[in-house]
PDB file of N, CA and C in Angstrom:
ATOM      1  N   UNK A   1     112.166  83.473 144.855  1.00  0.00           N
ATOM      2  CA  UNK A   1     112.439  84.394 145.937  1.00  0.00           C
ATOM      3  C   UNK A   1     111.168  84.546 146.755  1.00  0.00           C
ATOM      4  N   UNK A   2     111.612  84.732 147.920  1.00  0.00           N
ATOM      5  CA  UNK A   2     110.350  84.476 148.777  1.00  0.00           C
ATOM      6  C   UNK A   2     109.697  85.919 148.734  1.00  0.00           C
ATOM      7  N   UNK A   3     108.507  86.173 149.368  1.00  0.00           N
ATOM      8  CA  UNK A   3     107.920  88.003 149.704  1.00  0.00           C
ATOM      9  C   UNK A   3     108.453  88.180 151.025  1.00  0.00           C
ATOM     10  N   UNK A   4     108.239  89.033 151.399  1.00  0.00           N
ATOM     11  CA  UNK A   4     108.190  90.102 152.581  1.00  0.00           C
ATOM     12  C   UNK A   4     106.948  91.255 152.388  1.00  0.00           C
ATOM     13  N   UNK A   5     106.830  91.565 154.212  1.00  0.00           N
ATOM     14  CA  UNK A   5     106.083  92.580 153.765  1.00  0.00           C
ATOM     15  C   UNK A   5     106.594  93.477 154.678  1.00  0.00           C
ATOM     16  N   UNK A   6     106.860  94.383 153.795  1.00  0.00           N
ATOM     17  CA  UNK A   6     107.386  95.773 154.451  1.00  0.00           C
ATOM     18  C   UNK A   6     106.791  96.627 155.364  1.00  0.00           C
ATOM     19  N   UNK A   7     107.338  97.454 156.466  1.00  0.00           N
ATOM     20  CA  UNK A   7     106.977  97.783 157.651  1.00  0.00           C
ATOM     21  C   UNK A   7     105.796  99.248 157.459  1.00  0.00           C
ATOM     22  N   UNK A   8     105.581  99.362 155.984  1.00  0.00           N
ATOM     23  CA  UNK A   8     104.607 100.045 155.314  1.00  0.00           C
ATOM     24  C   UNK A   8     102.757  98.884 155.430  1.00  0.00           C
ATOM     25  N   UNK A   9     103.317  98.128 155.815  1.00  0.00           N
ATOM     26  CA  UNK A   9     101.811  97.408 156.438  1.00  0.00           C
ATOM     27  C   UNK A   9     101.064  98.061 156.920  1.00  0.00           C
ATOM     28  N   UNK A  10      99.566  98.197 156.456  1.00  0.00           N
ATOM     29  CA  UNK A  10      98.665  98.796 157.675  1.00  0.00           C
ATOM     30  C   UNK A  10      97.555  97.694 158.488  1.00  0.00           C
ATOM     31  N   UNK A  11      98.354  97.040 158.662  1.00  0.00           N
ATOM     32  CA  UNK A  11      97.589  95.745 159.206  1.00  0.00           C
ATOM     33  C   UNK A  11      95.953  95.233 158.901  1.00  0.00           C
ATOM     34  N   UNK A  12      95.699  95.286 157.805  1.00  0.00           N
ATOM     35  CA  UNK A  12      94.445  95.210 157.347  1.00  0.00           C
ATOM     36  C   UNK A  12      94.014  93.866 157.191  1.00  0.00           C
ATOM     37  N   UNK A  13      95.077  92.876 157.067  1.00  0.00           N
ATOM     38  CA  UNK A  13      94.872  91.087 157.100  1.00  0.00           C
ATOM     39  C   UNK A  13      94.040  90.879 155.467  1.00  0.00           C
ATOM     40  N   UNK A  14      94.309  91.494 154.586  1.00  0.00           N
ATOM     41  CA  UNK A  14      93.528  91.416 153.222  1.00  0.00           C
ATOM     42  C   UNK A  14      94.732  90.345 152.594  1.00  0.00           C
ATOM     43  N   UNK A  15      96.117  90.045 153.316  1.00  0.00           N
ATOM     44  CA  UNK A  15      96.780  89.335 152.582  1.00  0.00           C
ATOM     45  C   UNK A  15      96.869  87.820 152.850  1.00  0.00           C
ATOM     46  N   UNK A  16      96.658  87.449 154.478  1.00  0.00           N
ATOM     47  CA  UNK A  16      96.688  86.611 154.684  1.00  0.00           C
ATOM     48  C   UNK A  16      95.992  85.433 154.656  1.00  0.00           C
ATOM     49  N   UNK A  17      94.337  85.515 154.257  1.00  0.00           N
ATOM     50  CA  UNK A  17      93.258  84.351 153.888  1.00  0.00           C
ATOM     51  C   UNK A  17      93.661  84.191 152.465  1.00  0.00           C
ATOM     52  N   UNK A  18      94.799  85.047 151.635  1.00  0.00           N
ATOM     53  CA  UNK A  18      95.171  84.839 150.101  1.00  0.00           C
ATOM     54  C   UNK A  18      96.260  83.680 150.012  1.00  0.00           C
ATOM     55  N   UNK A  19      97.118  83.547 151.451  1.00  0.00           N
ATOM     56  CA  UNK A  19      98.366  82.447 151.285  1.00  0.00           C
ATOM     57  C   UNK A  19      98.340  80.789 151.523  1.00  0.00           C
ATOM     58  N   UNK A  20      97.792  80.182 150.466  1.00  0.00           N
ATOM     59  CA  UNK A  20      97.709  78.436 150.800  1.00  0.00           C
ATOM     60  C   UNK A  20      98.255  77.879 151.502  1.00  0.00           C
ATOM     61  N   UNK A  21      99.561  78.439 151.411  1.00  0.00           N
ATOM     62  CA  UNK A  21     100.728  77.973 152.540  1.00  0.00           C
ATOM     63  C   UNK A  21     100.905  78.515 153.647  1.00  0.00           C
ATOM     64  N   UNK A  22     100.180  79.075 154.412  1.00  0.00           N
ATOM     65  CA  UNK A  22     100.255  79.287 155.337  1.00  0.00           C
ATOM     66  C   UNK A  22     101.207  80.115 156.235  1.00  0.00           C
ATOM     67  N   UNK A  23     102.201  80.817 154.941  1.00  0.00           N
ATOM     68  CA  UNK A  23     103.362  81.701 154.975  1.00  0.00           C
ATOM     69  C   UNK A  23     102.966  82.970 155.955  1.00  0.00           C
ATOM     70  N   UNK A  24     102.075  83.501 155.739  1.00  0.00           N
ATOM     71  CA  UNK A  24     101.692  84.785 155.977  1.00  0.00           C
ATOM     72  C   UNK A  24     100.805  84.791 157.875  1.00  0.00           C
ATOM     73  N   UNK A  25     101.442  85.837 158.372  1.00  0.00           N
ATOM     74  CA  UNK A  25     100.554  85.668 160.096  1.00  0.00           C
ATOM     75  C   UNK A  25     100.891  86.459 160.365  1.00  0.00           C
ATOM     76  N   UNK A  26     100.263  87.295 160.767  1.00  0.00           N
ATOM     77  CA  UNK A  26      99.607  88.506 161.998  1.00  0.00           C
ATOM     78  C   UNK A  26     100.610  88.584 162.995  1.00  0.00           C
ATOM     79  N   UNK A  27     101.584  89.832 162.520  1.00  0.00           N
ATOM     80  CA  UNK A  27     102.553  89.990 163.884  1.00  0.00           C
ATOM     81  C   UNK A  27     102.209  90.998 165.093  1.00  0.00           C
ATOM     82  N   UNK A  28     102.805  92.022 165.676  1.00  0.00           N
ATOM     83  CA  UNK A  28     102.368  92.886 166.975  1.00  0.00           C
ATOM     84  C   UNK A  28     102.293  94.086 165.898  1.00  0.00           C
ATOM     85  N   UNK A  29     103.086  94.437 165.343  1.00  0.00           N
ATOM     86  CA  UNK A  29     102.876  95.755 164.327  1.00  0.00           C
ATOM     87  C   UNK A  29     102.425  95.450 162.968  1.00  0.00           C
ATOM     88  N   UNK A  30     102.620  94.696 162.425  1.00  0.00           N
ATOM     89  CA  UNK A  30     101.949  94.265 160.804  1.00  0.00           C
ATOM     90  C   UNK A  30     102.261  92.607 160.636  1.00  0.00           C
ATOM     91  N   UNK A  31     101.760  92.202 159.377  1.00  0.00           N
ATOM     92  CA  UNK A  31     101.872  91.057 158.991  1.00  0.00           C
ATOM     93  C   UNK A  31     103.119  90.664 158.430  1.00  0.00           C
ATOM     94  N   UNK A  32     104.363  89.571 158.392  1.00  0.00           N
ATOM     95  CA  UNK A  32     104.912  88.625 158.071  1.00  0.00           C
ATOM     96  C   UNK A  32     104.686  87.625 157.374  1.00  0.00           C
ATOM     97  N   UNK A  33     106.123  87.666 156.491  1.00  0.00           N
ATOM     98  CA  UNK A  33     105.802  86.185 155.572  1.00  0.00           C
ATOM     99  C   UNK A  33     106.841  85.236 156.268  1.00  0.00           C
ATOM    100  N   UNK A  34     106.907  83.775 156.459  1.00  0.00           N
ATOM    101  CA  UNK A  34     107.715  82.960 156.700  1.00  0.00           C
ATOM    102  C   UNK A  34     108.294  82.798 155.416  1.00  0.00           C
ATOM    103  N   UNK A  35     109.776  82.876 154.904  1.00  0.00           N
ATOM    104  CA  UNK A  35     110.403  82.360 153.722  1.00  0.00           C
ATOM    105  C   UNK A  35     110.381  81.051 153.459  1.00  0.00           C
ATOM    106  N   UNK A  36     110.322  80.086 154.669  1.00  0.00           N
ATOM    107  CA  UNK A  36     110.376  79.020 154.250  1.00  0.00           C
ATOM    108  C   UNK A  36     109.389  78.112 153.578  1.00  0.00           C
ATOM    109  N   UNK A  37     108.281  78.881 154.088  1.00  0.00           N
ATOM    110  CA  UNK A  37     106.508  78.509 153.519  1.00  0.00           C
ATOM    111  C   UNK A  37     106.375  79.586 152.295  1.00  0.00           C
ATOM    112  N   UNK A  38     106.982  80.286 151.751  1.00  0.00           N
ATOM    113  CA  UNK A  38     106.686  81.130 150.754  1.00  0.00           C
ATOM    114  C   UNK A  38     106.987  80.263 149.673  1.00  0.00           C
ATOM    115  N   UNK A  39     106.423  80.700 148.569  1.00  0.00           N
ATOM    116  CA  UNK A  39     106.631  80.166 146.865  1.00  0.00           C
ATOM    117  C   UNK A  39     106.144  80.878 146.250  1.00  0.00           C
ATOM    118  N   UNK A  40     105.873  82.130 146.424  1.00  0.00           N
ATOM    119  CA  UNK A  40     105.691  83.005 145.220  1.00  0.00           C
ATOM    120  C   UNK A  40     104.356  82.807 145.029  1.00  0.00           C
ATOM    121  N   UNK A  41     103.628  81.865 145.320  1.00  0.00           N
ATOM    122  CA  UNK A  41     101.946  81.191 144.994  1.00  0.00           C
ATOM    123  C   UNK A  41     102.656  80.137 143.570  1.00  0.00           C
ATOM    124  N   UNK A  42     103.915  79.865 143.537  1.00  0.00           N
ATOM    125  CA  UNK A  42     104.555  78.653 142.965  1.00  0.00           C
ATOM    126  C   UNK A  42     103.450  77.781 142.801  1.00  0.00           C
ATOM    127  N   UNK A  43     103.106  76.937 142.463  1.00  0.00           N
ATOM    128  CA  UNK A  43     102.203  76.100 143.007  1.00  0.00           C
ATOM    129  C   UNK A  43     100.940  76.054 142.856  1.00  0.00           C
ATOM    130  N   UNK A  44     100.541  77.369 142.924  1.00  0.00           N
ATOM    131  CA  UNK A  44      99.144  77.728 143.233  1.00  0.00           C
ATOM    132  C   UNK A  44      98.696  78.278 141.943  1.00  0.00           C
ATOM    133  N   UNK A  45      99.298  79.931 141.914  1.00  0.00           N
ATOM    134  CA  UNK A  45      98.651  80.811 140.978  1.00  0.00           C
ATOM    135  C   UNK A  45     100.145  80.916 140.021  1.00  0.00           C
ATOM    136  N   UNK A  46      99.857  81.579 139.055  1.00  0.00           N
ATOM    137  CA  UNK A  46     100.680  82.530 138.237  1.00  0.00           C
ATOM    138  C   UNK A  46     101.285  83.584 138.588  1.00  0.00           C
ATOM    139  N   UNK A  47     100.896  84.128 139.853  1.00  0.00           N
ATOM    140  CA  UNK A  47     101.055  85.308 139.999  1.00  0.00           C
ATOM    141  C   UNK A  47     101.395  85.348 141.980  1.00  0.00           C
ATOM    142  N   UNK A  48     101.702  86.355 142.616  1.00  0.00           N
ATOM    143  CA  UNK A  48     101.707  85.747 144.266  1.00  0.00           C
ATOM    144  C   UNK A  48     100.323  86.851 144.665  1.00  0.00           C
ATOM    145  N   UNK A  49      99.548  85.893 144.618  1.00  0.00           N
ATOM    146  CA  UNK A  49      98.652  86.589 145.608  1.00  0.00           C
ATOM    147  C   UNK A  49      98.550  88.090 146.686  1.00  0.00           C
ATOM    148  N   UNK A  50      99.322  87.987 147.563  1.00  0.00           N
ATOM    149  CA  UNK A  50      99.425  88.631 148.787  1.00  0.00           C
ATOM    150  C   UNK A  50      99.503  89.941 147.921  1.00  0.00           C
ATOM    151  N   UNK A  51     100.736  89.923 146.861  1.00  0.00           N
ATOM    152  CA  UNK A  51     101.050  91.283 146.429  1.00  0.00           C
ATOM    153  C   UNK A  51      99.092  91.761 145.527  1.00  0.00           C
ATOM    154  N   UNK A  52      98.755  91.002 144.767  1.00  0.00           N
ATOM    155  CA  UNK A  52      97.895  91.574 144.098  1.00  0.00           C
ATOM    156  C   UNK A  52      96.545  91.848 145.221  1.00  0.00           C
ATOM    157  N   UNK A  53      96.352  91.306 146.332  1.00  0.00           N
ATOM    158  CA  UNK A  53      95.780  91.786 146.908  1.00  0.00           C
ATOM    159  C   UNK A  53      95.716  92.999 148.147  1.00  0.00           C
ATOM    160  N   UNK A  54      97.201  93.292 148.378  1.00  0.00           N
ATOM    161  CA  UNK A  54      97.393  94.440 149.414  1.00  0.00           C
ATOM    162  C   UNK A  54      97.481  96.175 148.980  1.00  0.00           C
ATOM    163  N   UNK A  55      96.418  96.563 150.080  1.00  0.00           N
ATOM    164  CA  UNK A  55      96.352  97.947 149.400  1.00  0.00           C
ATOM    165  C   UNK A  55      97.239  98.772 149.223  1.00  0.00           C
ATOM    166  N   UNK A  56      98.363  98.529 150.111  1.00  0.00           N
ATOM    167  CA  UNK A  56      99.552  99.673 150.095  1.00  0.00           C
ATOM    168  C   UNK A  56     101.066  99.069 149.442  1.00  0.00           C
ATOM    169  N   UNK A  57     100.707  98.011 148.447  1.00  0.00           N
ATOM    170  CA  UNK A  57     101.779  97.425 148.255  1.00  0.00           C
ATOM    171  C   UNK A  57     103.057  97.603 148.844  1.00  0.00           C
ATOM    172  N   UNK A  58     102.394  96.786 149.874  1.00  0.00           N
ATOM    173  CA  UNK A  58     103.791  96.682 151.088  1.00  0.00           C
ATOM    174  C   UNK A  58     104.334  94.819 150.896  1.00  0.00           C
ATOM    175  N   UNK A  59     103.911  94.549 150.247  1.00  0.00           N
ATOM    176  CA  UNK A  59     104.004  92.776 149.693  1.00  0.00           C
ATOM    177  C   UNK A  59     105.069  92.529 148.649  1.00  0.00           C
ATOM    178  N   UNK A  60     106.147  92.761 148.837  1.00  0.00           N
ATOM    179  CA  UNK A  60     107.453  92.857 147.435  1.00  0.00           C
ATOM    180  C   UNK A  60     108.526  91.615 147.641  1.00  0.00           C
ATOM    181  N   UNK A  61     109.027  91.263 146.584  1.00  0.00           N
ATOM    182  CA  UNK A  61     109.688  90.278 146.382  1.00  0.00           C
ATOM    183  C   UNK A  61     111.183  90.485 147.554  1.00  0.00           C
ATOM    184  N   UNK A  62     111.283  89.277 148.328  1.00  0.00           N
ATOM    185  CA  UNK A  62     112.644  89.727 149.725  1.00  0.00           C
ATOM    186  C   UNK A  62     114.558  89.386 148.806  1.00  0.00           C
ATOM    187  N   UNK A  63     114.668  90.515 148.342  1.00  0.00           N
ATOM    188  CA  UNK A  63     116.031  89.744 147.909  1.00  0.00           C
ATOM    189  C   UNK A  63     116.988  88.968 148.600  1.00  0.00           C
ATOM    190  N   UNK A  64     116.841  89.015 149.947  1.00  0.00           N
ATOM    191  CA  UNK A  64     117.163  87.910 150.937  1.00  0.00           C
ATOM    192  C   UNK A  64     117.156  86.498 150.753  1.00  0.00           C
ATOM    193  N   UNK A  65     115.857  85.977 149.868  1.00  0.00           N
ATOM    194  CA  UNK A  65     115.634  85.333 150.035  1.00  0.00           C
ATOM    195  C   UNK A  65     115.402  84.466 148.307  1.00  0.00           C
ATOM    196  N   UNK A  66     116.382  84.775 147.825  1.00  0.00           N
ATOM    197  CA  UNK A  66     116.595  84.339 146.165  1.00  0.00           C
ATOM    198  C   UNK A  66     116.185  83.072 145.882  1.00  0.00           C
ATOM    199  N   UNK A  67     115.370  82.737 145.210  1.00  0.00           N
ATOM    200  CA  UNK A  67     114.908  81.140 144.514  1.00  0.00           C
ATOM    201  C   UNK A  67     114.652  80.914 143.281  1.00  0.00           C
ATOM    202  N   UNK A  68     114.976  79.902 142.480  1.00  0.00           N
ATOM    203  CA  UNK A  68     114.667  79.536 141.055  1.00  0.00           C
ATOM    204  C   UNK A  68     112.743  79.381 140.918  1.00  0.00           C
ATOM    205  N   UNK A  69     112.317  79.701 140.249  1.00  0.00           N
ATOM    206  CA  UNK A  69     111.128  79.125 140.084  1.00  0.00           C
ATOM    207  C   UNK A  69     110.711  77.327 139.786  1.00  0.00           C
ATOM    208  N   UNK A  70     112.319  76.701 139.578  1.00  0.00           N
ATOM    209  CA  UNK A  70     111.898  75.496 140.045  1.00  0.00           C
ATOM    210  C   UNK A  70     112.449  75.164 141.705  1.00  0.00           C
ATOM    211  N   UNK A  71     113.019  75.637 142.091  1.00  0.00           N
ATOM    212  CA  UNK A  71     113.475  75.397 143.789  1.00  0.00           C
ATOM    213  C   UNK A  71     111.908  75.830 144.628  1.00  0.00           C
ATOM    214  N   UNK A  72     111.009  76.592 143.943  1.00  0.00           N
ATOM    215  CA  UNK A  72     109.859  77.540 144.756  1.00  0.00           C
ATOM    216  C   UNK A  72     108.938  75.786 144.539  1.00  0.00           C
ATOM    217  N   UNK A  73     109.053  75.357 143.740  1.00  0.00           N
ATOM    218  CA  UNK A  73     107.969  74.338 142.805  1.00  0.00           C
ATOM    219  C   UNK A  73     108.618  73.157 143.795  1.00  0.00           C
ATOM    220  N   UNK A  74     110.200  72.715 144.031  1.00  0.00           N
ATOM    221  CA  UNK A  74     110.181  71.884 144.642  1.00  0.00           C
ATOM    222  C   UNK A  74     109.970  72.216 146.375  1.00  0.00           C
ATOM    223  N   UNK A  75     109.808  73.626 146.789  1.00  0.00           N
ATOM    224  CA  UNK A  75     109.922  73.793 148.083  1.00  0.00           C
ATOM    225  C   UNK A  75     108.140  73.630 148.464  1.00  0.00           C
ATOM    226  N   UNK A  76     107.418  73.862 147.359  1.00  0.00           N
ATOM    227  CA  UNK A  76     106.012  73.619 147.207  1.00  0.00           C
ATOM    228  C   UNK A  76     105.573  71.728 147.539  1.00  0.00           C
ATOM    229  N   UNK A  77     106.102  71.140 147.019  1.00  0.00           N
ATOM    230  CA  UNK A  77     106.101  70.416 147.114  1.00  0.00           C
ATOM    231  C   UNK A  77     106.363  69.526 148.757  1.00  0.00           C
ATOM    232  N   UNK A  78     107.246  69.792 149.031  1.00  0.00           N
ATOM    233  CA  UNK A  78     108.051  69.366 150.203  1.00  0.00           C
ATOM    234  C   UNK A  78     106.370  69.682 151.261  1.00  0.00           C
ATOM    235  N   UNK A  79     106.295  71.061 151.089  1.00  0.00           N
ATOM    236  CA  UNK A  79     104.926  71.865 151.973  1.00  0.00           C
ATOM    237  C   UNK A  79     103.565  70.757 151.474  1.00  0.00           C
ATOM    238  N   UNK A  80     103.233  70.458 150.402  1.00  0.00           N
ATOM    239  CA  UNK A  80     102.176  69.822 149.951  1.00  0.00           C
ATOM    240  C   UNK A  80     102.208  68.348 149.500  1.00  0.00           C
ATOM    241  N   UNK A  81     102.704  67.504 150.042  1.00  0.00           N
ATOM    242  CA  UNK A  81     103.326  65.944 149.900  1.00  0.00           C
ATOM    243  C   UNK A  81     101.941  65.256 149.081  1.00  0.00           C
ATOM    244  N   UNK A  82     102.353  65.013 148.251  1.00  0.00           N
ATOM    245  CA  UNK A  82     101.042  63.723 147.567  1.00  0.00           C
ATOM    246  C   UNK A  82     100.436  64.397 146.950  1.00  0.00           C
ATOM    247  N   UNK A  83     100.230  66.110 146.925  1.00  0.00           N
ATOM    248  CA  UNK A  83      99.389  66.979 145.692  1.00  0.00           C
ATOM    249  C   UNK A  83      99.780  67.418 144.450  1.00  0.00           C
ATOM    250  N   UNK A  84      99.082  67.209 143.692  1.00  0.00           N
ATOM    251  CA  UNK A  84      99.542  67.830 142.295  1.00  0.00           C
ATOM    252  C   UNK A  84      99.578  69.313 142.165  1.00  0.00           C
ATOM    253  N   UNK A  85     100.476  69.927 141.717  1.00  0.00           N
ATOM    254  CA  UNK A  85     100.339  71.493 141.357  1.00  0.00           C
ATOM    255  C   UNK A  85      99.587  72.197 140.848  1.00  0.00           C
ATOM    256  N   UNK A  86      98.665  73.002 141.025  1.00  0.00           N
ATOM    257  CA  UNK A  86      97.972  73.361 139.949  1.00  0.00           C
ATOM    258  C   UNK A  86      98.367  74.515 138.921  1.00  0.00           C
ATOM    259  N   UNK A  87      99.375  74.975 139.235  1.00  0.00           N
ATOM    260  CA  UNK A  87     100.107  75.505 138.173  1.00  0.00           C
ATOM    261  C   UNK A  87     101.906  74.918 138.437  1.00  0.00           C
ATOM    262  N   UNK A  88     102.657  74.981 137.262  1.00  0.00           N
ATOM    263  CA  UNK A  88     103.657  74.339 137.507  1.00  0.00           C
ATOM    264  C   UNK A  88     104.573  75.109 137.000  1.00  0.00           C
TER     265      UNK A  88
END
């Protein structure tokens, strides 16, 4: 399942130098995740970044946007062609 970040943003940008994928960007009132570039940090970490780094945990899982943790691993993939995972 992809994140979102809820309109509880205080635009502080502490989440977005955290997303590899490039999911995360600076809107007119707060920051946005793209679902389609999201993976949870699939890929990356154990854990999704954005959430462990935002102060007002406004960074929560989008039930909109439901995924297997292997669909996140192959959507990682698709985003990162020819790289190995570093977590899998």
């Amino acid at each position: 399942m992809a994140y979102k970040i809820t309109d509880e943003c205080i635009n502080c940008g502490a989440c977005e130098p955290e997303c590899k994928n490039g999911a995360i960007t600076e809107g007119e009132e707060y920051y946005g995740i793209e679902p389609d570039k999201c993976t949870e940090c699939v890929g990356w970490f154990e854990t999704a970044k954005c959430a462990e780094v935002c102060p007002v945990d406004c960074c929560i899982p989008d039930p909109d946007h439901k995924e297997t943790r292997e669909q996140l691993l192959d959507k990682w993939r698709k985003l990162h062609p020819g790289e190995t995972p570093a977590v899998s």
